[in-house]
Protein backbone atom coordinates (compact mmCIF):
# COMPACT_ATOMS: atom_id res chain seq x y z
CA UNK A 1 90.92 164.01 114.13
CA UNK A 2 90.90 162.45 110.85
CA UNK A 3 94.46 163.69 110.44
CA UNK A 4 95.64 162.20 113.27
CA UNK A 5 94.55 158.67 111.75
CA UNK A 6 95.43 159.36 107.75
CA UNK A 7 99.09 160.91 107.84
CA UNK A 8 102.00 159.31 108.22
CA UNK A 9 100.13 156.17 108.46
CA UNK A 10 103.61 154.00 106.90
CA UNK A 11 105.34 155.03 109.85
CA UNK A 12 102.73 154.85 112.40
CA UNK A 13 102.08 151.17 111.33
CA UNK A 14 105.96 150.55 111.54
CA UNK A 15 106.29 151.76 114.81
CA UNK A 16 103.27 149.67 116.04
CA UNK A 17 104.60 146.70 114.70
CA UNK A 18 108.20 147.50 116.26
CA UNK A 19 106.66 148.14 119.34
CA UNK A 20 105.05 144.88 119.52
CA UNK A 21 108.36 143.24 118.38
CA UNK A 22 109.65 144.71 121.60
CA UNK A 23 107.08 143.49 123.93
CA UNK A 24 107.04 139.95 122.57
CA UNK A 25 110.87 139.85 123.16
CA UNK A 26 110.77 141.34 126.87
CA UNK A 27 108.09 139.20 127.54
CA UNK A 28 109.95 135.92 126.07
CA UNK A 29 112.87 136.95 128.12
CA UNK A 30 110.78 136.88 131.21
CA UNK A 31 112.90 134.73 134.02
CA UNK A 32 110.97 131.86 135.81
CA UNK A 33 111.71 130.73 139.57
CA UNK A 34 111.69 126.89 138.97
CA UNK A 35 112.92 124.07 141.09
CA UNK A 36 115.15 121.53 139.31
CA UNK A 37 116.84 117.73 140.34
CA UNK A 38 119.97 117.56 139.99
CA UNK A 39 122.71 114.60 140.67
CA UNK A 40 125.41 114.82 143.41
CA UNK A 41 129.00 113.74 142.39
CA UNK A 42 131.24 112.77 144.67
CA UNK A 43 134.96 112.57 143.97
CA UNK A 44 138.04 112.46 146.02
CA UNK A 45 137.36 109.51 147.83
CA UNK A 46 139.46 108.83 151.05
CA UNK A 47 141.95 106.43 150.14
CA UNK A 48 141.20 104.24 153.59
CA UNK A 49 138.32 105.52 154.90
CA UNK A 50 134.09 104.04 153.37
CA UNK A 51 131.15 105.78 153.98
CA UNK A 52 129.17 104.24 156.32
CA UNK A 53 125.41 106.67 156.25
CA UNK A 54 123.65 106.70 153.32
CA UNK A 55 124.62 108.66 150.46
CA UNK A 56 122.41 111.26 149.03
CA UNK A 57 122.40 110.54 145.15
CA UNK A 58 120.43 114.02 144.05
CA UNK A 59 119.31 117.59 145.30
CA UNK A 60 116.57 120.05 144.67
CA UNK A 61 117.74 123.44 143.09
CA UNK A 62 115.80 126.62 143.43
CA UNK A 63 116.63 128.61 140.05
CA UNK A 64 116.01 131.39 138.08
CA UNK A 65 116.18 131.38 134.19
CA UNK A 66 114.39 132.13 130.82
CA UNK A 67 112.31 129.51 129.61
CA UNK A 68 114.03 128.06 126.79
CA UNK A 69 117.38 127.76 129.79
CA UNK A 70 115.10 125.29 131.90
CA UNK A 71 114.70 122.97 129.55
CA UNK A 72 115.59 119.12 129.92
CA UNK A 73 118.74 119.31 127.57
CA UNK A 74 120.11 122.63 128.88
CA UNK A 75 120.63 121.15 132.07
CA UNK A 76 121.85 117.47 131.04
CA UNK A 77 125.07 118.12 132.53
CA UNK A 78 123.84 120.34 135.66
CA UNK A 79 125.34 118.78 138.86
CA UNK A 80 126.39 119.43 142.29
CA UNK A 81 129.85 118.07 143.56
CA UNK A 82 130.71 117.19 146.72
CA UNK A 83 134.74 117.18 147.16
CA UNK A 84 135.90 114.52 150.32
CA UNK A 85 139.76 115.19 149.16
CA UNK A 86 140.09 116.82 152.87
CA UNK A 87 138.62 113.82 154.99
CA UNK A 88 141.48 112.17 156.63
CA UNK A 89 140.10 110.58 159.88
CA UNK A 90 136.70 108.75 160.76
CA UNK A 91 133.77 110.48 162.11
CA UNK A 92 131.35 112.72 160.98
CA UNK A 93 131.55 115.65 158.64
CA UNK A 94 128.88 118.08 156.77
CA UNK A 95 129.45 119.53 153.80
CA UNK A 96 127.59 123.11 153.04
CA UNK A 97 125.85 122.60 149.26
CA UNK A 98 125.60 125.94 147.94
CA UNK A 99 127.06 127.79 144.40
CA UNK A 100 130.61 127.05 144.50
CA UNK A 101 129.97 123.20 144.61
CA UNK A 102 127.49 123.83 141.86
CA UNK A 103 127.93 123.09 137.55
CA UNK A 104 125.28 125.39 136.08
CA UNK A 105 124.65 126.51 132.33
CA UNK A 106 125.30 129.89 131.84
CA UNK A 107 121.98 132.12 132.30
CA UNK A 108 120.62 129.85 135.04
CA UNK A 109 121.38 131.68 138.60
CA UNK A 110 120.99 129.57 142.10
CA UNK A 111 118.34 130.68 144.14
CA UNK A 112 119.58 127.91 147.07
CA UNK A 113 120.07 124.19 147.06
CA UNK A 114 117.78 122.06 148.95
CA UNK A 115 119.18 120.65 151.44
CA UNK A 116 121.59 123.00 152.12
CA UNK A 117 124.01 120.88 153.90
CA UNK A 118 124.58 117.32 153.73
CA UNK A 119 126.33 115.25 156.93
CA UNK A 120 128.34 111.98 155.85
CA UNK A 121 130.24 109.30 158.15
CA UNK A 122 133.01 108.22 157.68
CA UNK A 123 134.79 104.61 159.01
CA UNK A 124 138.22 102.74 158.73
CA UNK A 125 137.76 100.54 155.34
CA UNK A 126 138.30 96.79 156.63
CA UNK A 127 137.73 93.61 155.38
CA UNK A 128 136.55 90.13 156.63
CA UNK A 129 135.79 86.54 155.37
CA UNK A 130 132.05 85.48 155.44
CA UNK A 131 130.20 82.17 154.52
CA UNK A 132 128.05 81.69 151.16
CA UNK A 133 124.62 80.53 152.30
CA UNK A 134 123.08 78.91 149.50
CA UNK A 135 119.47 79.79 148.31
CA UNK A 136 116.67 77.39 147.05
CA UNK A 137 113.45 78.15 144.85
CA UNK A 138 110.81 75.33 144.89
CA UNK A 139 110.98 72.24 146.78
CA UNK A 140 112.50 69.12 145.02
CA UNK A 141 111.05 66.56 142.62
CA UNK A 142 108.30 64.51 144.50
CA UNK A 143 110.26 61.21 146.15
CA UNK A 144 113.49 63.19 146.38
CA UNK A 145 115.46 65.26 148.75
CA UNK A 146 118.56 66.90 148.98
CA UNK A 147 121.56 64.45 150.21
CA UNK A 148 124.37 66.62 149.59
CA UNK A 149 125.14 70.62 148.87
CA UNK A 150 128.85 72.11 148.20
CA UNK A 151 129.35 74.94 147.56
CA UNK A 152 133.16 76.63 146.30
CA UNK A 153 134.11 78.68 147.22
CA UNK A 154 132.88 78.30 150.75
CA UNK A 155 133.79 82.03 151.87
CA UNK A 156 134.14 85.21 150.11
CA UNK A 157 136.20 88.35 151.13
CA UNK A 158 133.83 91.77 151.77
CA UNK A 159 135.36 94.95 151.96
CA UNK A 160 133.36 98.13 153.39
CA UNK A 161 132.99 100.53 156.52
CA UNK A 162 133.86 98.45 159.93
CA UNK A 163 130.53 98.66 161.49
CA UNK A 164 128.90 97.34 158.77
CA UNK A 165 131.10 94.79 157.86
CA UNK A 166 131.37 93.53 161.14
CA UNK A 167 127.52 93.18 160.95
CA UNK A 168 127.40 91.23 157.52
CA UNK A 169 126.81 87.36 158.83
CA UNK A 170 126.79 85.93 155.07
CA UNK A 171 126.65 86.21 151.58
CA UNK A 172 123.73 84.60 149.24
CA UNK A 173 123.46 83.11 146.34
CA UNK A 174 120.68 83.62 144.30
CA UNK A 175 118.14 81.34 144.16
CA UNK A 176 118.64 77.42 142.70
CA UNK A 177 115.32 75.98 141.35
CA UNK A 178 115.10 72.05 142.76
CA UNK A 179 111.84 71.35 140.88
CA UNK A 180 114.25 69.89 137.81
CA UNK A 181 116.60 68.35 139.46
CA UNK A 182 117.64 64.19 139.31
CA UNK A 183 120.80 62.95 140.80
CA UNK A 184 123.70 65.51 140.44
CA UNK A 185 123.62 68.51 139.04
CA UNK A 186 126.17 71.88 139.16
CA UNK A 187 125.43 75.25 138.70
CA UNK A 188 127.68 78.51 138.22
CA UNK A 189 125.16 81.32 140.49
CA UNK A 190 126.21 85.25 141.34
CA UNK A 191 125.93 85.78 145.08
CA UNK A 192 124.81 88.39 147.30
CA UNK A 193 125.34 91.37 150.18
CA UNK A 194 122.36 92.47 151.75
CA UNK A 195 123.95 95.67 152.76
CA UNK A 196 124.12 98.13 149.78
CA UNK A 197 127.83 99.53 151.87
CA UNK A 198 129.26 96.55 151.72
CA UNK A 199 130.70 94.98 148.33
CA UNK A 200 132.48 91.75 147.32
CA UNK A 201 135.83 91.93 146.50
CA UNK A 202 137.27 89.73 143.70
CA UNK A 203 134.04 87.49 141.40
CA UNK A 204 131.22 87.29 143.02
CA UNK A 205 130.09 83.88 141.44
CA UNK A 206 130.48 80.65 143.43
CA UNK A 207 130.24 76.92 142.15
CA UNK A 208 127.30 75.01 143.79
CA UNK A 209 126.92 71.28 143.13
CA UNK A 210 123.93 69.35 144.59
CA UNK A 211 123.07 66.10 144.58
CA UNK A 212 119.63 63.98 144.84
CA UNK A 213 118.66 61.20 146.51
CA UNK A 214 115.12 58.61 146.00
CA UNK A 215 113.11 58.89 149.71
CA UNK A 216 112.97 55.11 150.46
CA UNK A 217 109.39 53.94 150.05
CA UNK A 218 108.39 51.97 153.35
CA UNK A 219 107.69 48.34 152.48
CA UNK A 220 103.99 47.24 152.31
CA UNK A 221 103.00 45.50 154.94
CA UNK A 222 101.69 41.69 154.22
């Protein structure tokens, strides 16, 4: 027995130590199921046709990969693209979100994409005129009120999907504080679309002049 201990005990201690080598690097090349987030890019936009539903900006990925793969900076550029070059008409269409609309690092395989599928509508792309409400913060300067509000220009064009345009009622500017204001004053203000399918076309900022007036104090009576 004490043989078995005393010889050869170079080699034995070299093979223990190459054995554990090998263990440490099976084990660190162990794969891990993770899920991931990953953006969706869309390209190939119809050339007359919007989006009217809401677009889905990212998916969940169900992956395998070593460790050090699953890391952050491995998977900067990690997306999923969703190709519209063959919508042509309005209406609805789904799109299936699986491996070949996927950009993965090499060693990272797909398990499945959640949601699988992803459903879009499409509408004719119109546009439309719509009035620029103009928007207040605070009231005015004690004795004074507002005697006159302009506002140029007095419409701006939106462009979007036709249901949706053809529900916008006006655009808004952003708010004008009255609390400072004496006689006339101008201001250069951004305006507004509540709905995010909708945008402005051409600038987006509008001239607003205003103009204060004294409230008439009633005479005291003798």
């Amino acid at each position: 027995m004490k043989a078995l201990f005393t010889e050869n005990i170079g080699m034995k201690v070299l093979s223990l130590a190459l054995a554990s080598l090998l263990w440490v690097a099976v084990v660190g090349e162990q794969e891990l199921s993770s899920s991931v987030s990953v953006p969706i890019e869309y390209k190939n936009f119809p050339k007359t046709l919007e989006v009217s539903s809401e677009m889905v900006s990212r998916v969940n990925l169900l992956v395998q990969a070593p460790p050090e793969k699953l890391e952050a900076g491995n998977l900067a550029d990690a997306a999923l693209v969703v190709d519209l070059s063959e919508v042509n008409r309005p209406g609805e269409r789904t799109f299936n979100l699986d491996r070949q609309n996927l950009r993965l690092p090499q060693g990272v395989t797909l398990e499945r994409v959640i949601p699988s599928q992803l459903r879009l509508r499409f509408e004719q792309r119109t546009a439309r005129d719509v009035p620029v409400i103009i928007r207040y913060a605070n009231t005015p300067m004690p004795g004074y009120r507002i005697l006159k509000q302009e506002v140029q220009p007095e419409v701006l064009r939106v462009v979007g999907p036709q249901s949706r345009v053809e529900g916008l009622q006006s655009a808004e500017t952003d708010p004008i504080d009255l609390s400072g204001i004496l006689g006339e004053s101008e201001f250069r203000v951004n305006t507004f679309v509540a709905d995010g399918q909708v945008r402005i076309e051409g600038p987006s900022v509008v001239r607003v002049r205003i103009v204060m007036e004294r409230i008439a104090q009633p005479a005291l009576e003798q």
